[in-house]
PDB file of N, CA and C in Angstrom:
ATOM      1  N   UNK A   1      51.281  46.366  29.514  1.00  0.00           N
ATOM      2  CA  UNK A   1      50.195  46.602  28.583  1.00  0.00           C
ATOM      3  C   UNK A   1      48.897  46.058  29.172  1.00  0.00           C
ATOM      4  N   UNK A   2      48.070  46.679  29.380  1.00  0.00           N
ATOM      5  CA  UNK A   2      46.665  46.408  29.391  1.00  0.00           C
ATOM      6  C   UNK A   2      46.012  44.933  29.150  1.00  0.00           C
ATOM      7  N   UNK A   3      45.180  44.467  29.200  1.00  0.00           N
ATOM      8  CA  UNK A   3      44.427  42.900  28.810  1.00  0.00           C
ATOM      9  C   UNK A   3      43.595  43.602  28.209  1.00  0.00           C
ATOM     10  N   UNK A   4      43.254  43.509  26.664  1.00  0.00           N
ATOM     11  CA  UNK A   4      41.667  43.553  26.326  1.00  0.00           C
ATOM     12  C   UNK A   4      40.436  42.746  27.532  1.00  0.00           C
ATOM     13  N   UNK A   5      39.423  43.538  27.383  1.00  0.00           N
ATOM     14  CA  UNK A   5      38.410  42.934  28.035  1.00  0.00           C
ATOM     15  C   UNK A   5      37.529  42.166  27.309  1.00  0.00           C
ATOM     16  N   UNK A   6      37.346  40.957  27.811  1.00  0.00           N
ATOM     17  CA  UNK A   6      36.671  39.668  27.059  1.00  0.00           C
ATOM     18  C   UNK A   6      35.086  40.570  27.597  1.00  0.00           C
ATOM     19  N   UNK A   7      34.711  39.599  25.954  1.00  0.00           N
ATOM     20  CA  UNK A   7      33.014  39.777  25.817  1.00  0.00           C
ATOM     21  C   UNK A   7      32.544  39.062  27.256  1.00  0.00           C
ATOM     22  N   UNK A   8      32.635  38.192  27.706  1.00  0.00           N
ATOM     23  CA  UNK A   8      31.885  37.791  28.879  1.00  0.00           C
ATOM     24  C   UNK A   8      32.004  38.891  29.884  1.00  0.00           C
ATOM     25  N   UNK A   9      33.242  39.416  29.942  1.00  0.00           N
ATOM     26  CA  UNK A   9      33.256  40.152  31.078  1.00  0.00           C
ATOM     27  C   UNK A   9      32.081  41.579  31.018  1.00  0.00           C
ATOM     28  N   UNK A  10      31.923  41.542  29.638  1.00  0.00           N
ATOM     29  CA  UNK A  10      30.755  43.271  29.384  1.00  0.00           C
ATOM     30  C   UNK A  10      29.774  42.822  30.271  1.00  0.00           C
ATOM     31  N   UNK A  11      29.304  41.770  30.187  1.00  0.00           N
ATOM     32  CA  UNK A  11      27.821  41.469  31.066  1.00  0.00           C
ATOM     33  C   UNK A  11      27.525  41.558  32.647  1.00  0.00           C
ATOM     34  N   UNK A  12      29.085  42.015  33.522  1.00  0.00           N
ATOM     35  CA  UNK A  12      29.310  42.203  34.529  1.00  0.00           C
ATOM     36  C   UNK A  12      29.136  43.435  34.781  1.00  0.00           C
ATOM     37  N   UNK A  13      28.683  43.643  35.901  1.00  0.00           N
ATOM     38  CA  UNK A  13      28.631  45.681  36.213  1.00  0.00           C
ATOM     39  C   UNK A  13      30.215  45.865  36.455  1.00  0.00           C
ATOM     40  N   UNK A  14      30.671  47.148  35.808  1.00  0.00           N
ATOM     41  CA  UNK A  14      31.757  47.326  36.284  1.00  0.00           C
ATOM     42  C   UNK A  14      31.996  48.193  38.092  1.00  0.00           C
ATOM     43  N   UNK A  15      32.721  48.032  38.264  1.00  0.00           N
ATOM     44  CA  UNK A  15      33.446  48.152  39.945  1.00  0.00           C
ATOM     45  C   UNK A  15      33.566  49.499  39.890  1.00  0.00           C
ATOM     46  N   UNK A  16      32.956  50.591  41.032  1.00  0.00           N
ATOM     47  CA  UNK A  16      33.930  52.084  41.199  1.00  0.00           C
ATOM     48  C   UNK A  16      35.225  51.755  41.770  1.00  0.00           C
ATOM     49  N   UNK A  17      35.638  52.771  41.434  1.00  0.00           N
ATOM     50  CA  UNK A  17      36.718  52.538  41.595  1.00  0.00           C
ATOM     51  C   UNK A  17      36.718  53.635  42.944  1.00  0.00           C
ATOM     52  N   UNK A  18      37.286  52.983  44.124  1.00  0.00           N
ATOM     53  CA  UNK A  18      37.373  53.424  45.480  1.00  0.00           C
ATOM     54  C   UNK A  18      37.799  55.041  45.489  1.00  0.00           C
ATOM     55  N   UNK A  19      37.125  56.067  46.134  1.00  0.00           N
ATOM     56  CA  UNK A  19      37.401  57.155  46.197  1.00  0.00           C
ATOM     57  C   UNK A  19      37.211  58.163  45.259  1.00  0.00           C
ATOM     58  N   UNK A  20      36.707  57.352  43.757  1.00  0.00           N
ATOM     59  CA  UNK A  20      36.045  58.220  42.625  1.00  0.00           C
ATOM     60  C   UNK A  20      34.878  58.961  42.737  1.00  0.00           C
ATOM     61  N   UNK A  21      34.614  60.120  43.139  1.00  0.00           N
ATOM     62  CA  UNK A  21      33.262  60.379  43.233  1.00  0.00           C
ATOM     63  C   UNK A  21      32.445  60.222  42.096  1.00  0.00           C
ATOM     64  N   UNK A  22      32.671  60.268  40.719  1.00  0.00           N
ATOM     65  CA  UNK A  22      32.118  60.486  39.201  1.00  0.00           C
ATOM     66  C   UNK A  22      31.795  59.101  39.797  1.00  0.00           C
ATOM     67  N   UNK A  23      32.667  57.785  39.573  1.00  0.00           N
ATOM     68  CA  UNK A  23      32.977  56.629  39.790  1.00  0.00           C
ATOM     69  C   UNK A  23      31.201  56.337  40.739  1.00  0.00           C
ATOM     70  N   UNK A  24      31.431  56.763  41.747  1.00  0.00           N
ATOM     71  CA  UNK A  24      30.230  56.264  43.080  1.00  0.00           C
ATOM     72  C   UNK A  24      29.107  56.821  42.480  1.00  0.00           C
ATOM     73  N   UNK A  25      28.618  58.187  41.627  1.00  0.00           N
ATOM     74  CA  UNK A  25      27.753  59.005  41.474  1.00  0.00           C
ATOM     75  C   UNK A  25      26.930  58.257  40.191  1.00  0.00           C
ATOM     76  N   UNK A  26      27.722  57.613  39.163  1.00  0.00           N
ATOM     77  CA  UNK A  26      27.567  56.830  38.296  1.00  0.00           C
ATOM     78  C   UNK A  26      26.516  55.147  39.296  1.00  0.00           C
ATOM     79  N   UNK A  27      27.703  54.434  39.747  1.00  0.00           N
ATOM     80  CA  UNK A  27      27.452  53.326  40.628  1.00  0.00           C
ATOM     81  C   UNK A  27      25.840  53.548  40.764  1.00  0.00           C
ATOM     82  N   UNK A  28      25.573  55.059  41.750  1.00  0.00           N
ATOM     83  CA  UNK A  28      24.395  54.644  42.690  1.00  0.00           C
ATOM     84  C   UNK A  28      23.142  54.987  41.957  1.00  0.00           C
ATOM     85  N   UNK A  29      23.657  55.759  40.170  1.00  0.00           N
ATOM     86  CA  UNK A  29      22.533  56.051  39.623  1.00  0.00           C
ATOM     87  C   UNK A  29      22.133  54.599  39.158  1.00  0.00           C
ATOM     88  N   UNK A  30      23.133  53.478  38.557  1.00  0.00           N
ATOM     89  CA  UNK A  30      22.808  52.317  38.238  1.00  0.00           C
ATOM     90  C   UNK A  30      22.093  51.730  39.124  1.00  0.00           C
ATOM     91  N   UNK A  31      22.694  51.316  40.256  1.00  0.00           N
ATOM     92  CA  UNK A  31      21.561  50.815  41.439  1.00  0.00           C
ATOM     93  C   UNK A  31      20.291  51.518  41.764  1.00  0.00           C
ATOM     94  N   UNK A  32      20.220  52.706  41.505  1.00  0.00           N
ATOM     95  CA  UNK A  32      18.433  53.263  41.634  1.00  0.00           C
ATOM     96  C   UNK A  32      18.070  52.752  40.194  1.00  0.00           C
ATOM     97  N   UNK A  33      18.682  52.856  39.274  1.00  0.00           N
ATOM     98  CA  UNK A  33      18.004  51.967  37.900  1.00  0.00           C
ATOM     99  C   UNK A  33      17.654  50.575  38.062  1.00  0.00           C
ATOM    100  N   UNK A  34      18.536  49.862  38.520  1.00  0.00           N
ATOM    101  CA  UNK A  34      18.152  48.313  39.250  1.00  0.00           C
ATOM    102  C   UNK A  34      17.028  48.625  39.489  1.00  0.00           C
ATOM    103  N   UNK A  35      17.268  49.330  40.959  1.00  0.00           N
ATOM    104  CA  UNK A  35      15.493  49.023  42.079  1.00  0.00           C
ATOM    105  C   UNK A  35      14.642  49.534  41.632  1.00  0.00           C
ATOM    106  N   UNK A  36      14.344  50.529  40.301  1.00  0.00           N
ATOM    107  CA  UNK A  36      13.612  50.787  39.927  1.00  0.00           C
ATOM    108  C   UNK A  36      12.872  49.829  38.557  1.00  0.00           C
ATOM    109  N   UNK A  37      13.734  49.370  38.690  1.00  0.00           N
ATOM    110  CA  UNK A  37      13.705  48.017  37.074  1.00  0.00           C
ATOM    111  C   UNK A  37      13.593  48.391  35.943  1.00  0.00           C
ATOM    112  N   UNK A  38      14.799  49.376  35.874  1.00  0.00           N
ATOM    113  CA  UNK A  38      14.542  50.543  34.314  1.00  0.00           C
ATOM    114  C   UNK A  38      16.348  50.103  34.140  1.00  0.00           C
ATOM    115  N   UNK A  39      15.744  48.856  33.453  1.00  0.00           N
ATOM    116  CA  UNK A  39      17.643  47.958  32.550  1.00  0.00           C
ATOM    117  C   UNK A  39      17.791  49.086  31.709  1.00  0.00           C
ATOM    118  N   UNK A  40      17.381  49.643  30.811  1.00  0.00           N
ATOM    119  CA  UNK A  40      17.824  50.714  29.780  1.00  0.00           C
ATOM    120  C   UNK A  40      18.564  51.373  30.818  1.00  0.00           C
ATOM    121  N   UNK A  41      18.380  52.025  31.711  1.00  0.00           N
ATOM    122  CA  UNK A  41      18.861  53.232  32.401  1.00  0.00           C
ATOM    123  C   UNK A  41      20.670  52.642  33.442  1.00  0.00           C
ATOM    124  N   UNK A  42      19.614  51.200  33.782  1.00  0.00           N
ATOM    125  CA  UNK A  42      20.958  50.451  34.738  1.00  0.00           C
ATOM    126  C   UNK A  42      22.195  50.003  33.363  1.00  0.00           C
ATOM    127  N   UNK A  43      21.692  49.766  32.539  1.00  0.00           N
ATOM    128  CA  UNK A  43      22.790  49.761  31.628  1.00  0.00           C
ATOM    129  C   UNK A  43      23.716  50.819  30.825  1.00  0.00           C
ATOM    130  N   UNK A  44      22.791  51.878  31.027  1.00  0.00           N
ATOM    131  CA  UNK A  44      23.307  53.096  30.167  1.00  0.00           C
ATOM    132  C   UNK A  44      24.613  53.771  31.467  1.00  0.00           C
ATOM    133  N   UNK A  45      24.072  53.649  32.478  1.00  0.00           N
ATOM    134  CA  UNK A  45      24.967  54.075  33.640  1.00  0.00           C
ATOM    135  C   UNK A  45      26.496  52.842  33.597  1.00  0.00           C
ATOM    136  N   UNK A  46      25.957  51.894  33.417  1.00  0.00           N
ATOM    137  CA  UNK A  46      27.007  50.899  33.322  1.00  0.00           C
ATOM    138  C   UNK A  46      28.421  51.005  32.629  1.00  0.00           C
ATOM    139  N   UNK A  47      27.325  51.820  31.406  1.00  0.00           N
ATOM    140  CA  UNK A  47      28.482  51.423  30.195  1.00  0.00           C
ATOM    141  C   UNK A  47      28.887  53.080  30.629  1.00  0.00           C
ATOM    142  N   UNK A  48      28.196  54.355  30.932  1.00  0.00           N
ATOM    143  CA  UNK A  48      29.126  55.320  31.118  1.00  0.00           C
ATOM    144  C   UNK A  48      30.200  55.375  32.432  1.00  0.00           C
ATOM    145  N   UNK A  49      30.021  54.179  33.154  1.00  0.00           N
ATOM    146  CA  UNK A  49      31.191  54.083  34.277  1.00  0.00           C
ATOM    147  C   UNK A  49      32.051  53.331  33.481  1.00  0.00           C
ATOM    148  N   UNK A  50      32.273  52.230  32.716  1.00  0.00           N
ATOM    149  CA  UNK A  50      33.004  51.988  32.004  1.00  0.00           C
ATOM    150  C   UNK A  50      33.691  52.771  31.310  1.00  0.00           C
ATOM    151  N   UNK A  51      33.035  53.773  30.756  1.00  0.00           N
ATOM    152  CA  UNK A  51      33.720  54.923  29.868  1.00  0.00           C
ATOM    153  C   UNK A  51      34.331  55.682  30.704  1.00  0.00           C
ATOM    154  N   UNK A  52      34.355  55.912  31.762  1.00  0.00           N
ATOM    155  CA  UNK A  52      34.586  57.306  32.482  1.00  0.00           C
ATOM    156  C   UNK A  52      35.983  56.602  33.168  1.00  0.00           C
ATOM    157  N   UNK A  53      36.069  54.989  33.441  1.00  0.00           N
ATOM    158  CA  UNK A  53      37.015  54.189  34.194  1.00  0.00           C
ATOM    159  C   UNK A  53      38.118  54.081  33.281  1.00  0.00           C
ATOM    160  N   UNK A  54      37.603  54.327  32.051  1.00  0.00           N
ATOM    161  CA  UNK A  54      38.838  53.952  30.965  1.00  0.00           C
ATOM    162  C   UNK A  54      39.331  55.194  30.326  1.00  0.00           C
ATOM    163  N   UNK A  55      38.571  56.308  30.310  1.00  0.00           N
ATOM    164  CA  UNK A  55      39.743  57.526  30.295  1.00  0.00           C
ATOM    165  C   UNK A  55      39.897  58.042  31.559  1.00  0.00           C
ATOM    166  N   UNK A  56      39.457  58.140  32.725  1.00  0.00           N
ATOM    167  CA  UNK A  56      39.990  58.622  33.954  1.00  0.00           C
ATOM    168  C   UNK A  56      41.091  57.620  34.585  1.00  0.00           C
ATOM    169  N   UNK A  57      40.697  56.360  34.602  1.00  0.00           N
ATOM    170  CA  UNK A  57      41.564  55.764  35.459  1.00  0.00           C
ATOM    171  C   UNK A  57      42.314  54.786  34.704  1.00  0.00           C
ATOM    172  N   UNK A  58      41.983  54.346  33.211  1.00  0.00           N
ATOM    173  CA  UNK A  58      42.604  53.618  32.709  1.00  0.00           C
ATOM    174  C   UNK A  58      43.218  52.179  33.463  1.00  0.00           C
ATOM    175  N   UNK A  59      42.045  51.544  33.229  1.00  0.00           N
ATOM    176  CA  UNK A  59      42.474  50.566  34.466  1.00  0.00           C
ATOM    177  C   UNK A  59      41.150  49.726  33.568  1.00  0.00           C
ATOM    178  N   UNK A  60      40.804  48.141  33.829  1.00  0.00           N
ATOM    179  CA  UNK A  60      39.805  47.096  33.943  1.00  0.00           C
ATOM    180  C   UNK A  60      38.649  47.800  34.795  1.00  0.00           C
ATOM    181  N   UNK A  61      37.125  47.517  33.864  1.00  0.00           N
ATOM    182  CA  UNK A  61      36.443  47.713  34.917  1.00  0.00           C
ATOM    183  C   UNK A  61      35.686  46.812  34.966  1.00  0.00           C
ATOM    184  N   UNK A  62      35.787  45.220  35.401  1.00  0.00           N
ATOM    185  CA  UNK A  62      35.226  44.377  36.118  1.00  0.00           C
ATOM    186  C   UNK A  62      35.863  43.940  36.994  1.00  0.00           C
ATOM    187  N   UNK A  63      34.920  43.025  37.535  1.00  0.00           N
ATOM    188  CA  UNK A  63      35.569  42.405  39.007  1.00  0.00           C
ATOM    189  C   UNK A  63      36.625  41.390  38.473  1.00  0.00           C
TER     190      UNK A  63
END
């Protein structure tokens, strides 16, 4: 069975998951949101790799 994911862990970017392209395509829109310093956008990408990690791969997505 799965671990719920603790509230501390939300505040972490979640991890692609190796070989996901959705996974990396997500990732590198967050990091151009970083360097661009648009948190709305680096977070909105965040939480849809989270979403996309937990019905595609069903797996933890922090480190």
């Amino acid at each position: 069975m799965q671990q719920p994911v603790q509230p501390d862990e939300l505040n972490r970017p979640p991890v692609p998951t190796p070989g996901c392209a959705t996974c990396t395509e997500l990732a590198i829109t967050r990091d151009d949101a970083r360097a661009r310093g648009n948190r709305r956008a680096e977070t909105d990408a965040d939480d849809l790799l989270r979403r996309h990690q937990h019905s595609d791969h069903a797996c933890r997505t922090t480190r």
